[in-house]
Protein backbone atom coordinates (compact mmCIF):
# COMPACT_ATOMS: atom_id res chain seq x y z
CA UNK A 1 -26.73 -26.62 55.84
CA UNK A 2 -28.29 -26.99 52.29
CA UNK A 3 -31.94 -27.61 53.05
CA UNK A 4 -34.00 -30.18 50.90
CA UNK A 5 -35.38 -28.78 47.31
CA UNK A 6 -36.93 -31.91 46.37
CA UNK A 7 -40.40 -32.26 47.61
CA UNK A 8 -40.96 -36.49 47.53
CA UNK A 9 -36.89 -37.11 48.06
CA UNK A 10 -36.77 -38.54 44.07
CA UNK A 11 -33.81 -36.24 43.42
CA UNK A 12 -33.64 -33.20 40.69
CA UNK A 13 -34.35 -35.98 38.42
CA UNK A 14 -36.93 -37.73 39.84
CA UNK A 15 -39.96 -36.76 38.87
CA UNK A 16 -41.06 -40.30 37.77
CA UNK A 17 -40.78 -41.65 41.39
CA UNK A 18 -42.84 -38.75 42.52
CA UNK A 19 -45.76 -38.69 39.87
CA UNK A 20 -46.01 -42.59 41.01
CA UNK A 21 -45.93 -41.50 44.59
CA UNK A 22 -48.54 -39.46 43.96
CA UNK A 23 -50.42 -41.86 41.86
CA UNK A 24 -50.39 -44.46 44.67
CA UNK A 25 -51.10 -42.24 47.46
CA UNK A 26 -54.65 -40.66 45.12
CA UNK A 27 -55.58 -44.36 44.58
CA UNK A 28 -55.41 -45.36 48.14
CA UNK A 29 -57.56 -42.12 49.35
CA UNK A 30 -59.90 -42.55 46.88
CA UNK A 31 -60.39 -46.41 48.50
CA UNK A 32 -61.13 -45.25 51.85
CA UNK A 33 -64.59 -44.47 52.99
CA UNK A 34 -63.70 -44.00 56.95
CA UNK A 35 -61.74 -40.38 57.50
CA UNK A 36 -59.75 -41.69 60.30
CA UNK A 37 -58.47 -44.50 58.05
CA UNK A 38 -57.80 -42.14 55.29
CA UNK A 39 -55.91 -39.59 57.45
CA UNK A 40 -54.06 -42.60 59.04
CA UNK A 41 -52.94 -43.87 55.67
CA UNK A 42 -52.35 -40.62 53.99
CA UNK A 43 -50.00 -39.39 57.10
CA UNK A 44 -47.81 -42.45 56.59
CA UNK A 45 -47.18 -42.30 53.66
CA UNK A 46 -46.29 -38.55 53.85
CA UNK A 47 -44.20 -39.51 56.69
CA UNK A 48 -42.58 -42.24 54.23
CA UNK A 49 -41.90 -40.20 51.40
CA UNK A 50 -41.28 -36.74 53.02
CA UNK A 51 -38.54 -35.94 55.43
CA UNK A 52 -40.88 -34.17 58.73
CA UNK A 53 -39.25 -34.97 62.50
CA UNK A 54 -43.14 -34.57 63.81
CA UNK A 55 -46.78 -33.48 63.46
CA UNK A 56 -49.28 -31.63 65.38
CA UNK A 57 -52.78 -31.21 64.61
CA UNK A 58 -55.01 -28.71 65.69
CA UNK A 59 -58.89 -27.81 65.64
CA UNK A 60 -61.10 -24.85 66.31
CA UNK A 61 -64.52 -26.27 65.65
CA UNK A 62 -67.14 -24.82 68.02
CA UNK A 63 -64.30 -23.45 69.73
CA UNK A 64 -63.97 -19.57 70.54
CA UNK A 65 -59.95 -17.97 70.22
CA UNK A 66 -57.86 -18.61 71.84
CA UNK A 67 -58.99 -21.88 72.74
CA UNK A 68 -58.27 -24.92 70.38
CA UNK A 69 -58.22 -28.98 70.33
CA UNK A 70 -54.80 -30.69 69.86
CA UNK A 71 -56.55 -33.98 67.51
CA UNK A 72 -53.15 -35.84 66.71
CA UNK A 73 -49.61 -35.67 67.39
CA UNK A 74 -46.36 -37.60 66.65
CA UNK A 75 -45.63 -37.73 70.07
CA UNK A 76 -48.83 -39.72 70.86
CA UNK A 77 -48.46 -43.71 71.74
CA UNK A 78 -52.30 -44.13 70.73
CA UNK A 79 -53.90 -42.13 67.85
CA UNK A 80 -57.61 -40.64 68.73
CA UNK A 81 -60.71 -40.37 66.55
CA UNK A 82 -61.23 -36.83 66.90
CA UNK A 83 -64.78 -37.39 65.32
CA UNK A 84 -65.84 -39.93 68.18
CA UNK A 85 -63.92 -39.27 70.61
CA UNK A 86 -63.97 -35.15 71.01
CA UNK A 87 -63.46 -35.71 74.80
CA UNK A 88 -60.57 -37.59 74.81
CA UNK A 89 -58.69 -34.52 72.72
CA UNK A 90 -56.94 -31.91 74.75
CA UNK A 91 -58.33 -28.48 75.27
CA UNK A 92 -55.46 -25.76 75.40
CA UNK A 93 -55.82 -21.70 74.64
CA UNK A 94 -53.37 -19.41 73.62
CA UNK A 95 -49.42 -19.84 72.89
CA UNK A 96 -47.74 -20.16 69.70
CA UNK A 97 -49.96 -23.07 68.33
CA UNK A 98 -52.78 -20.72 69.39
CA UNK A 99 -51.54 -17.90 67.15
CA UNK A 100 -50.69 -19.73 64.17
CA UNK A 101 -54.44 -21.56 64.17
CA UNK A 102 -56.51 -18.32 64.37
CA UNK A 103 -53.67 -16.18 62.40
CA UNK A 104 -55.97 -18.29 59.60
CA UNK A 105 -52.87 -18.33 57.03
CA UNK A 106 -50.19 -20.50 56.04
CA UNK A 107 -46.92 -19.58 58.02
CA UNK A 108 -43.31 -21.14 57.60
CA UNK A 109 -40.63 -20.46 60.94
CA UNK A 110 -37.67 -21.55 60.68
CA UNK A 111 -36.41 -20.93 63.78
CA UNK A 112 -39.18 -21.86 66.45
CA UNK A 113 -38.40 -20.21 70.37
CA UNK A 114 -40.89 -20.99 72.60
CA UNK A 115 -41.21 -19.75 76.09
CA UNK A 116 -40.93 -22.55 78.94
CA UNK A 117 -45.17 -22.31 79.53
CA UNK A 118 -46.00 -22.48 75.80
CA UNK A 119 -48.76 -24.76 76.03
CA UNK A 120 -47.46 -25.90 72.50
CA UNK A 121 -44.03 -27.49 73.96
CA UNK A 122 -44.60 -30.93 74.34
CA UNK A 123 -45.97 -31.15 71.17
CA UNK A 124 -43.45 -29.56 69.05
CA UNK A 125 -40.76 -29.95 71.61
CA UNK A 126 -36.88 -29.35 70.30
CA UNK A 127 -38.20 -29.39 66.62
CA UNK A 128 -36.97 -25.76 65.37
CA UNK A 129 -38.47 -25.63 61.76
CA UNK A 130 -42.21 -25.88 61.43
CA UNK A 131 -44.81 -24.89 58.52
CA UNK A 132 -48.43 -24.37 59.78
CA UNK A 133 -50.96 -25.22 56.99
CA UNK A 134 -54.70 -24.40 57.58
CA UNK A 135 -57.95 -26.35 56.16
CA UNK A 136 -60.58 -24.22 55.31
CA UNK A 137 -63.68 -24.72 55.27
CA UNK A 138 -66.49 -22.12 54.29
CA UNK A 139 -63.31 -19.94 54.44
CA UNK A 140 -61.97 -20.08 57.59
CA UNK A 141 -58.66 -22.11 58.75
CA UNK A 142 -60.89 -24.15 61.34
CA UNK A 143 -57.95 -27.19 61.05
CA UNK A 144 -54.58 -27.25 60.58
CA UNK A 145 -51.29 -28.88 60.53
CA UNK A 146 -48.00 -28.12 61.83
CA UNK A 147 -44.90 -30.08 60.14
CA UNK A 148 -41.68 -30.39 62.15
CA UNK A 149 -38.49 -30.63 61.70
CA UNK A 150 -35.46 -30.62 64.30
CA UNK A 151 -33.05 -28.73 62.08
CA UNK A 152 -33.72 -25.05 61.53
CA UNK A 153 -34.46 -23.36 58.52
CA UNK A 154 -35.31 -27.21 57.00
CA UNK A 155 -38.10 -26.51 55.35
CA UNK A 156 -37.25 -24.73 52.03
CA UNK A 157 -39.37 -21.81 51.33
CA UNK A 158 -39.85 -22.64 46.94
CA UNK A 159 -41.66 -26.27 48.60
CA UNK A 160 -44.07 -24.47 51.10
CA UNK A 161 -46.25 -23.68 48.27
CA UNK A 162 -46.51 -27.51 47.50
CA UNK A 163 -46.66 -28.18 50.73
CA UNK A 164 -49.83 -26.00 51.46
CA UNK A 165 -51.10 -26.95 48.27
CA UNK A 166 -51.62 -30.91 48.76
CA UNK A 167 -52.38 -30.82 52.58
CA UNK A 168 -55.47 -28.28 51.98
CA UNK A 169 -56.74 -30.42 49.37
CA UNK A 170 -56.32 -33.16 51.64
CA UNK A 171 -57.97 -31.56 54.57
CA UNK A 172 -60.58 -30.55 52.12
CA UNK A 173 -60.98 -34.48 51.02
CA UNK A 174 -61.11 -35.46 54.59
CA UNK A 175 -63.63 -33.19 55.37
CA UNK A 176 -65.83 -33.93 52.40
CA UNK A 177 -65.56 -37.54 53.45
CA UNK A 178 -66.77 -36.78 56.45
CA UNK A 179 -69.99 -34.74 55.38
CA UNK A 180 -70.26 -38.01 53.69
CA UNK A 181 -70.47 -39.91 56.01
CA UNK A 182 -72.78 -37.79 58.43
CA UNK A 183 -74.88 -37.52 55.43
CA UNK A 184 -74.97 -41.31 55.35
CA UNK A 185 -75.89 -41.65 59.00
CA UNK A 186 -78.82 -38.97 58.78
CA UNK A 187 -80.21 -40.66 55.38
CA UNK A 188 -80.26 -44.34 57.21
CA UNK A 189 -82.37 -42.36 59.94
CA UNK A 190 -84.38 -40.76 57.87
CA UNK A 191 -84.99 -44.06 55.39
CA UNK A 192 -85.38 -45.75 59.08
CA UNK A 193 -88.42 -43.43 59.80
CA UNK A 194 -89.79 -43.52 55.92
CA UNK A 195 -90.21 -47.65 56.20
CA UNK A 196 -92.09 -47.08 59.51
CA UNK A 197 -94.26 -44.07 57.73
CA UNK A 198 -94.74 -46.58 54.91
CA UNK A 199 -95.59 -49.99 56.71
CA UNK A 200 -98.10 -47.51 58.44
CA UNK A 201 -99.40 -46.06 55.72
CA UNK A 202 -99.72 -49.44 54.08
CA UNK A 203 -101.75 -50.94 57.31
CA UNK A 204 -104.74 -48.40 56.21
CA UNK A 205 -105.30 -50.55 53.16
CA UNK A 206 -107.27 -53.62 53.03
CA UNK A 207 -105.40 -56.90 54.10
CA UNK A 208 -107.65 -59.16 51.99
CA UNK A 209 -110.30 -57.99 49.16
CA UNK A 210 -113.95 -58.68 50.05
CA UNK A 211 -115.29 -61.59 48.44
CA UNK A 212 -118.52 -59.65 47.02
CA UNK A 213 -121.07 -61.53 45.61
CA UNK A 214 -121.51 -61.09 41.53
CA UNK A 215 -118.63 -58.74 41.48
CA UNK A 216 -114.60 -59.97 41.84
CA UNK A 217 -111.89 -57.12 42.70
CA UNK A 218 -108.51 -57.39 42.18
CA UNK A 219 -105.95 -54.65 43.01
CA UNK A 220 -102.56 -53.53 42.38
CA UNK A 221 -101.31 -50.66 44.83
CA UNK A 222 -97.54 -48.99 44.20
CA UNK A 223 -95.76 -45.94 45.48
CA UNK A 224 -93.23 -44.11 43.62
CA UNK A 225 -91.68 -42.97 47.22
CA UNK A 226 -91.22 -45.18 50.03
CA UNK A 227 -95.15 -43.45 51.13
CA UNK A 228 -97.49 -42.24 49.12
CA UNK A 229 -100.87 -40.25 48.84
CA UNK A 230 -103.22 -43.54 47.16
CA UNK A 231 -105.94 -44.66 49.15
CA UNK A 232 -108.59 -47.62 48.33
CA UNK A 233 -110.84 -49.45 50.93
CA UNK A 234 -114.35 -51.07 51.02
CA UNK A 235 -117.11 -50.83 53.45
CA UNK A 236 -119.36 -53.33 53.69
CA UNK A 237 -123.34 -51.42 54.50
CA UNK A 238 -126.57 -53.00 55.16
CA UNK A 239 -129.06 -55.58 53.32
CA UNK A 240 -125.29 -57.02 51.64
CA UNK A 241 -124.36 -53.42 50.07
CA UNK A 242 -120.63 -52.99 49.78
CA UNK A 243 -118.74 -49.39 49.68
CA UNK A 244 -116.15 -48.91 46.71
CA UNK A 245 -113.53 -45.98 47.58
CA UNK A 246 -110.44 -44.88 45.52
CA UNK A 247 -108.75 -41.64 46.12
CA UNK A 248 -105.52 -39.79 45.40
CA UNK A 249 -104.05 -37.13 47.80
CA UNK A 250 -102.08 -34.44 45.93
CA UNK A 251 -98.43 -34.65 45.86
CA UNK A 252 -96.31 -37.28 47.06
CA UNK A 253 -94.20 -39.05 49.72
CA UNK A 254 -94.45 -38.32 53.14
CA UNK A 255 -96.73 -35.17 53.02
CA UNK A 256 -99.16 -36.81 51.36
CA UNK A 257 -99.35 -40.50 52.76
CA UNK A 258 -100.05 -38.20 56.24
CA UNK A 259 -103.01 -36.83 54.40
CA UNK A 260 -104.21 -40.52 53.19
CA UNK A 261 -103.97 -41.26 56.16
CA UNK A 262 -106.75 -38.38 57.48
CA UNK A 263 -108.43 -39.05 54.88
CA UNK A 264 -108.76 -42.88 56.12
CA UNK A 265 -109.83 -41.69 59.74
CA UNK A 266 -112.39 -39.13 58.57
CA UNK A 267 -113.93 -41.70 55.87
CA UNK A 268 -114.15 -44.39 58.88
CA UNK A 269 -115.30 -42.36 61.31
CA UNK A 270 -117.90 -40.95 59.17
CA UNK A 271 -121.56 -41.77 61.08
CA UNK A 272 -123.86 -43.88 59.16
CA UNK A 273 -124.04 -46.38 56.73
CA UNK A 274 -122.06 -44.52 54.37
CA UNK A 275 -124.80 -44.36 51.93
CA UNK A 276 -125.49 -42.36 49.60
CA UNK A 277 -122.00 -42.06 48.14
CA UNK A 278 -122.46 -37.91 47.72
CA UNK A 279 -123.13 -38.19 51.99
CA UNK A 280 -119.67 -39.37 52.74
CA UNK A 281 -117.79 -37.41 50.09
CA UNK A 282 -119.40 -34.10 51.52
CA UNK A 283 -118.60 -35.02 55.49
CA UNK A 284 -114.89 -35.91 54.27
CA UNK A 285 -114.92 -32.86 52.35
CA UNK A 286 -115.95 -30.46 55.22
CA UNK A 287 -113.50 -31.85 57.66
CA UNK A 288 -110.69 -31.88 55.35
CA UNK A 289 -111.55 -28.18 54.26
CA UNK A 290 -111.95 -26.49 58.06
CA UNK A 291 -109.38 -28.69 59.68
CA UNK A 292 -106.40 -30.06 57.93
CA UNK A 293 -106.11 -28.34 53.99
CA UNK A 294 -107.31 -24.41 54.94
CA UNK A 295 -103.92 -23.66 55.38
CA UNK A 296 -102.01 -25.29 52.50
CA UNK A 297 -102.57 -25.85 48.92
CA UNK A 298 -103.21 -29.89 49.53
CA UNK A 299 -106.59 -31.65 48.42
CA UNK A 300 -107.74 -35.22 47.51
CA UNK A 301 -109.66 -36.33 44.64
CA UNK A 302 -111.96 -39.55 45.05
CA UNK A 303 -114.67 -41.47 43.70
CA UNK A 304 -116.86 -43.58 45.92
CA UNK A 305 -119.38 -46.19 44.53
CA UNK A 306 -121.65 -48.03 46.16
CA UNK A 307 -122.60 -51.58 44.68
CA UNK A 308 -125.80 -53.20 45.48
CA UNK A 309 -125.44 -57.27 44.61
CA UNK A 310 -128.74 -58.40 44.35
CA UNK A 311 -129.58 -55.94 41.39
CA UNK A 312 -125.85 -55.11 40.32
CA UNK A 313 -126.60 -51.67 40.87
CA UNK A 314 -123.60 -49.22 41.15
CA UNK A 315 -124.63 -45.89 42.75
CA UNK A 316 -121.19 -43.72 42.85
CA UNK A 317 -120.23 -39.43 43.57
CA UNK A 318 -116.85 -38.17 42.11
CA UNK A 319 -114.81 -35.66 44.13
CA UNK A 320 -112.67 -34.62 41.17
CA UNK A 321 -111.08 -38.18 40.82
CA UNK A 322 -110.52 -39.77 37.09
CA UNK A 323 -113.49 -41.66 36.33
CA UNK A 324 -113.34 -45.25 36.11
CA UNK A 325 -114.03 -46.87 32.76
CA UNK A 326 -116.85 -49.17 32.07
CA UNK A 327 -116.57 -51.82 29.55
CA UNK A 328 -119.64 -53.44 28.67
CA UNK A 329 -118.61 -56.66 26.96
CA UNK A 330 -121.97 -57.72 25.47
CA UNK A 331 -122.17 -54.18 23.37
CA UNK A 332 -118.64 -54.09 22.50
CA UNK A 333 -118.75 -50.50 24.52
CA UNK A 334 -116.83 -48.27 26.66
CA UNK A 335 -118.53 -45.82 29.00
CA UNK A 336 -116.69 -43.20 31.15
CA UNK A 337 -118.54 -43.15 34.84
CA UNK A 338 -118.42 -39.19 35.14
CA UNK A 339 -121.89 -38.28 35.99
CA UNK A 340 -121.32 -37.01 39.39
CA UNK A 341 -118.05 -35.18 38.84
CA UNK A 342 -117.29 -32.19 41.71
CA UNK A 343 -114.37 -30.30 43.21
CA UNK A 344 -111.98 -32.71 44.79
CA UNK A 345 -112.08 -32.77 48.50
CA UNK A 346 -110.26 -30.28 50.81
CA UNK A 347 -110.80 -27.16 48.54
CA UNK A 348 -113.88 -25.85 49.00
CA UNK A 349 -115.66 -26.61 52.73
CA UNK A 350 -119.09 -26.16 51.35
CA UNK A 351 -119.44 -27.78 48.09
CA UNK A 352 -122.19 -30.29 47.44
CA UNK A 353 -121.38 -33.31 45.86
CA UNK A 354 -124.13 -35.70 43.70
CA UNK A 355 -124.79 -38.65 43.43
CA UNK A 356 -125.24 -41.16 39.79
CA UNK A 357 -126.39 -44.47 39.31
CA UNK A 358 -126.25 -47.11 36.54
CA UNK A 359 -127.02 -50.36 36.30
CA UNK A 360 -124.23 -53.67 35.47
CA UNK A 361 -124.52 -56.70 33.64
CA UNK A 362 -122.61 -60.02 33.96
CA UNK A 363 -119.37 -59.38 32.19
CA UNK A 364 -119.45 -55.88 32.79
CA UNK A 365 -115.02 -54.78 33.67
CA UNK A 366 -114.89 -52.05 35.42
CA UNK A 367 -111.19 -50.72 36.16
CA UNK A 368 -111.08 -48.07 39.11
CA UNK A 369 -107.50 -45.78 38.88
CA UNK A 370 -105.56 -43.30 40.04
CA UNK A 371 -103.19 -41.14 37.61
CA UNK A 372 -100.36 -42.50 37.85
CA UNK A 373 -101.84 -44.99 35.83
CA UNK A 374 -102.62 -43.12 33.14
CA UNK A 375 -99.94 -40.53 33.27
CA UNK A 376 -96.54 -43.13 33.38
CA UNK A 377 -94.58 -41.78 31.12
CA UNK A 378 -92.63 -43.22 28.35
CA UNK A 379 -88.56 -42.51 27.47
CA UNK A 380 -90.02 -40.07 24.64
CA UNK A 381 -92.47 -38.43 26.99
CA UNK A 382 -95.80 -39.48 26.31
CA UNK A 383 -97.98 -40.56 28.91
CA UNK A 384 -100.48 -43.97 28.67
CA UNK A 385 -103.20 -42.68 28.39
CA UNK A 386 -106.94 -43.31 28.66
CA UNK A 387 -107.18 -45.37 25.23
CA UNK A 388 -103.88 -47.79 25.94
CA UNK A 389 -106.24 -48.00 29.08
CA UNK A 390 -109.30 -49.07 27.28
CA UNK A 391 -107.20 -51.21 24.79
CA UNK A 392 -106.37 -53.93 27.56
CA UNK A 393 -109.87 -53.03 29.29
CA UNK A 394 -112.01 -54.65 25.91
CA UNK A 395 -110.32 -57.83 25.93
CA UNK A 396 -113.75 -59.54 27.82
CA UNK A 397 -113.58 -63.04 28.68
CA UNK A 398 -110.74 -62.58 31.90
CA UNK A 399 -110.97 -62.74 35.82
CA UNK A 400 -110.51 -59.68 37.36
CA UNK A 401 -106.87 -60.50 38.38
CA UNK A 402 -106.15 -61.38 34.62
CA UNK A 403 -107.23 -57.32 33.87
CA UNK A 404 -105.30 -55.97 36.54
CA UNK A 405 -101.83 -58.18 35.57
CA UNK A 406 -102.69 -57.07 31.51
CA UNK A 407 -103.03 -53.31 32.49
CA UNK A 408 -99.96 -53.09 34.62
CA UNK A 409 -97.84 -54.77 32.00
CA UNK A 410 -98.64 -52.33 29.13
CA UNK A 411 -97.47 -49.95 31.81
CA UNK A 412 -94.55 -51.63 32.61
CA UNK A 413 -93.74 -51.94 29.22
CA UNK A 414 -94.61 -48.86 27.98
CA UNK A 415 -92.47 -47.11 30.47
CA UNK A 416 -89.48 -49.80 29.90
CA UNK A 417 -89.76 -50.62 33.33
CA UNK A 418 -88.56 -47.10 34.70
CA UNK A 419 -90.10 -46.81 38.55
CA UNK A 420 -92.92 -44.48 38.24
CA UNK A 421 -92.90 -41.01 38.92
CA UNK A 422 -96.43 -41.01 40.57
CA UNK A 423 -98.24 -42.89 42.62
CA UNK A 424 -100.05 -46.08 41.00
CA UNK A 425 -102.95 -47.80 42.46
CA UNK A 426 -105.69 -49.67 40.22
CA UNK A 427 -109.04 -51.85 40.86
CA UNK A 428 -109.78 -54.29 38.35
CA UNK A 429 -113.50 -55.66 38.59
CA UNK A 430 -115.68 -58.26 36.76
CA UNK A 431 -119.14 -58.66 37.17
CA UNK A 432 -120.95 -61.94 37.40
């Protein structure tokens, strides 16, 4: 017998049927996102266009030799997903099918004898020419495939190249497919247990804003992950006082919306009236310090004001946090409130934090920010800034909403719209 030397059955001459065999058979694989699909489709038309008698698949995964998984075979009636259903696949050791799947190289026989207890008879059965192809993967043969054919010597020895060729790199496609897809199930887990983190994190914020008398708030609140380290709230303190508190935790995501949301329990469970502002920054401070940030390089920075309506006093301590800018609209002038600047809290359990006080008039705008306000970045890398910042801060005459929507436009549009890269939260106020 003359055995086959053409490797799609085109013919010496017909390479053209074979390079749109192959053509067809790369589109359809690339369609499929399921790896039992793709193996299904990509066996059929191997079976269509190449002349094999039978197949046998075999597995090792999590398997010690000689003991191996039979996960298809011709002489099945109903195929078996040998990702979900592992124990529906048999479990044999040993034998010829044995030797050739932890022999971990190609082999070609073209005269298969097995004994009468080969486990690997009824799968291969009268076929007397097989090649054995193994799929690596991190280089070892932990899959492979056994080709049949009835006749002997059928398989011709200048195609088993070919042969091992295109069924590794399919093995290697199927198996990349399904990393993908595992990927894809751990990601929807994990993006599961990030909108949880974040719809909890997001709880700690206010639901409404105060309505404080001669002062209106407005806010704007955004994470660049789906959690995030910001942190506002208000606390309203005796004879009509009301607590102003803006912080940032350092980092991002999921580490540090865990730390926001310390830094929420420690700030409401503080005792007291929360007053003066340095008081509540140094109890945070200490707790954070010899409890939760000794051991790690985390901190928060914050600035807490306290705002007295009857005299539109603002009495405020800075924990390392950008100070908010003051504009007072009857001078025309812009004042930075850093008088009480210290170490930002979780660094240092013992530092002592101050305590500054100023006075506002009606029309006073006040905008209280985290950096990611001031450091969005552009296409051509520069950042905001402070004076884009005070730019939409001195146009006087809006509601406190109005300053908030101006400010996070010019961010918008300096950063073309790109999602930020930090954390943005920002407190527009007008006083009355």
């Amino acid at each position: 017998m003359i055995p086959d030397t053409s490797f799609f059955d085109g013919g010496p001459d017909g390479w053209q049927q074979s390079i749109d065999h192959i053509v067809e058979t790369m589109r359809e694989m690339s369609l499929q996102d399921d790896p039992q699909a793709m193996v299904r489709a990509y066996g059929a038309r191997v079976r269509r266009h190449q002349k094999t008698d039978g197949f046998v698949s075999l597995s090792r995964r999590g398997l010690e030799s000689p003991r191996f998984r039979v996960t298809r075979s011709s002489t099945w009636d109903q195929e078996i997903d040998p990702w979900n259903e592992k124990d529906r696949l048999p479990l044999l050791e040993g034998g010829l099918m044995g030797e050739l799947l932890y022999g971990d190289v190609p082999r070609l026989i073209g005269d298969v004898r097995l004994a009468d207890d080969d486990p690997a008879r009824p799968y291969i059965g009268e076929n007397r020419s097989l090649i054995a192809i193994p799929h690596y993967d991190r280089g070892v043969g932990q899959n492979m495939v056994l080709m049949l054919r009835k006749e002997p010597h059928a398989f011709h020895p200048d195609q088993f190249p070919d042969w091992v060729w295109m069924s590794s790199l399919f093995g290697r496609a199927t198996q990349n497919l399904v990393l993908s897809a595992e990927l894809k199930r751990a990601y929807e887990v994990v993006e599961r247990e990030l909108r949880v983190v974040a719809n909890i994190q997001r709880s700690l914020l206010p639901k409404t804003l105060p309505p404080i008398p001669n002062l209106s708030i407005a806010a704007f609140y955004q994470t660049s992950q789906w959690a995030g380290g910001d942190y506002y709230d208000f606390f309203p303190l005796p004879d009509g006082k009301w607590g102003i508190l803006i912080a940032d935790v350092s980092g991002h995501g999921t580490p540090a919306a865990v730390l926001m949301a310390v830094t929420h329990s420690l700030a409401h469970g503080f005792p007291g009236p929360h007053d003066p502002p340095s008081a509540l920054l140094s109890k945070v401070n200490h707790q954070l310090s010899t409890l939760y940030t000794a051991d790690n390089e985390a901190f928060v920075t914050a600035f807490y004001g306290i705002f007295d309506p009857s005299t539109r006093r603002l009495t405020y301590s800075s924990a390392g946090h950008n100070p908010p800018r003051l504009m007072r609209c009857s001078a025309s002038t812009i004042e930075s409130l850093d008088g009480a600047q210290r170490l930002p809290l979780g660094l240092v359990a013992d530092e002592s934090y101050g305590d500054s006080t100023l006075v506002l008039n009606p029309g006073d705008q006040l905008a209280f920010y985290t950096d990611g306000i001031t450091e969005a970045i552009a296409t051509d890398g520069r950042m905001f800034g402070i004076d884009r910042l005070d730019a939409v801060l001195s146009r006087c005459g809006g509601t406190a909403q109005d300053l908030v929507d101006d400010v996070i436009d010019q961010v918008k549009a300096f950063t073309l719209g790109e999602p930020p890269a930090d954390d943005q939260t920002l407190l527009g106020m007008v006083v009355s």
